[in-house]
Protein backbone atom coordinates (compact mmCIF):
# COMPACT_ATOMS: atom_id res chain seq x y z
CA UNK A 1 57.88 -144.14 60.43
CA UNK A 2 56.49 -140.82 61.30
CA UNK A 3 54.04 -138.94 59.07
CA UNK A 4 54.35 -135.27 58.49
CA UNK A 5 51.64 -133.52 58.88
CA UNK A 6 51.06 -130.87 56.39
CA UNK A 7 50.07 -127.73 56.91
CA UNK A 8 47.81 -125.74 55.04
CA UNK A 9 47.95 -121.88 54.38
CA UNK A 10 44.89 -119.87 53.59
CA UNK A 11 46.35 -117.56 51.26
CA UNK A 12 43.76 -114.45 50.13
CA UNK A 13 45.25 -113.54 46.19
CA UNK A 14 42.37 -110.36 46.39
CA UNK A 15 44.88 -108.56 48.97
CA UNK A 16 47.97 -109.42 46.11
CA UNK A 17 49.35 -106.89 43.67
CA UNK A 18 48.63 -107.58 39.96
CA UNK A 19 52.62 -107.50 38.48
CA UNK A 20 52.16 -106.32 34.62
CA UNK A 21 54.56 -106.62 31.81
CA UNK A 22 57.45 -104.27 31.83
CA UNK A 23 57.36 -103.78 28.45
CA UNK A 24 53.13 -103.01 28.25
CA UNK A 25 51.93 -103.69 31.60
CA UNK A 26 49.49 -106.93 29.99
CA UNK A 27 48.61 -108.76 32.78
CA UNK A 28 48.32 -111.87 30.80
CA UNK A 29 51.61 -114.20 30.60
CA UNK A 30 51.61 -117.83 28.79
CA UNK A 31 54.78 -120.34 30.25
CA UNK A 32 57.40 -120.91 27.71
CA UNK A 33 60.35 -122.99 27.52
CA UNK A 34 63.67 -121.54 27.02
CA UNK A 35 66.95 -123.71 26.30
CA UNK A 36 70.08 -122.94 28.46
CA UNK A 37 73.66 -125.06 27.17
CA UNK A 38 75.95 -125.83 29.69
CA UNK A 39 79.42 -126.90 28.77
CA UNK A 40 81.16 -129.58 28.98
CA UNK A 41 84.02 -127.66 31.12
CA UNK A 42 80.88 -126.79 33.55
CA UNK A 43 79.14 -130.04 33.58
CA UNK A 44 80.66 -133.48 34.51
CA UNK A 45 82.14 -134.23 31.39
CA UNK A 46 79.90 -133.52 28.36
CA UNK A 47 77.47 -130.49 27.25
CA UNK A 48 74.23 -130.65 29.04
CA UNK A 49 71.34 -128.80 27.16
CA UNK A 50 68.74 -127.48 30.49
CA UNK A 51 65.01 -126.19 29.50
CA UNK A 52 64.08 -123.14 31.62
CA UNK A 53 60.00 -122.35 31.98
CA UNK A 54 60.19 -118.14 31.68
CA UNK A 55 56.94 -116.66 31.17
CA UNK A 56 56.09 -114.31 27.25
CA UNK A 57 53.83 -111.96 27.19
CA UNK A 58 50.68 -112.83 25.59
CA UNK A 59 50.10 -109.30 24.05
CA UNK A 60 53.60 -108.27 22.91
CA UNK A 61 55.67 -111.54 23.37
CA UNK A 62 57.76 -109.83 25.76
CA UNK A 63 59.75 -112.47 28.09
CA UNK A 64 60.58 -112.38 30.97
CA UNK A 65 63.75 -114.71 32.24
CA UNK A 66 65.07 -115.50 35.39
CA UNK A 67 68.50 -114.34 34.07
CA UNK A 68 67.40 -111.02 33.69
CA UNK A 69 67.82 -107.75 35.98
């Protein structure tokens, strides 16, 4: 069995934009856990409850979701 060698990227976060809220431009985000229901026409047979982590602002509770424009 062959063993993949992993390789390592030296990534510098300095030369990285800072992405704000849209709402106040905070900076500052704490992960949340959102609830998507799937039915049971769309899943195999039953209704299948998924959590999401989106990210809320931690100054105006905005939240951002991966379902959003």
């Amino acid at each position: 069995m062959q063993q993949q060698q992993q390789q390592k990227i030296n990534l510098d976060l300095s030369n990285a934009d800072d992405v704000g809220c849209e709402e106040c431009e905070n900076l500052y985000f704490v992960p949340v856990v959102m609830i998507k229901r799937l039915s049971a026409l769309l899943s195999p047979g039953q209704e299948v409850k998924i959590p999401v982590q989106v990210l809320q602002c931690s100054s105006c509770n905005a939240v951002t979701t991966p379902f959003s424009e």
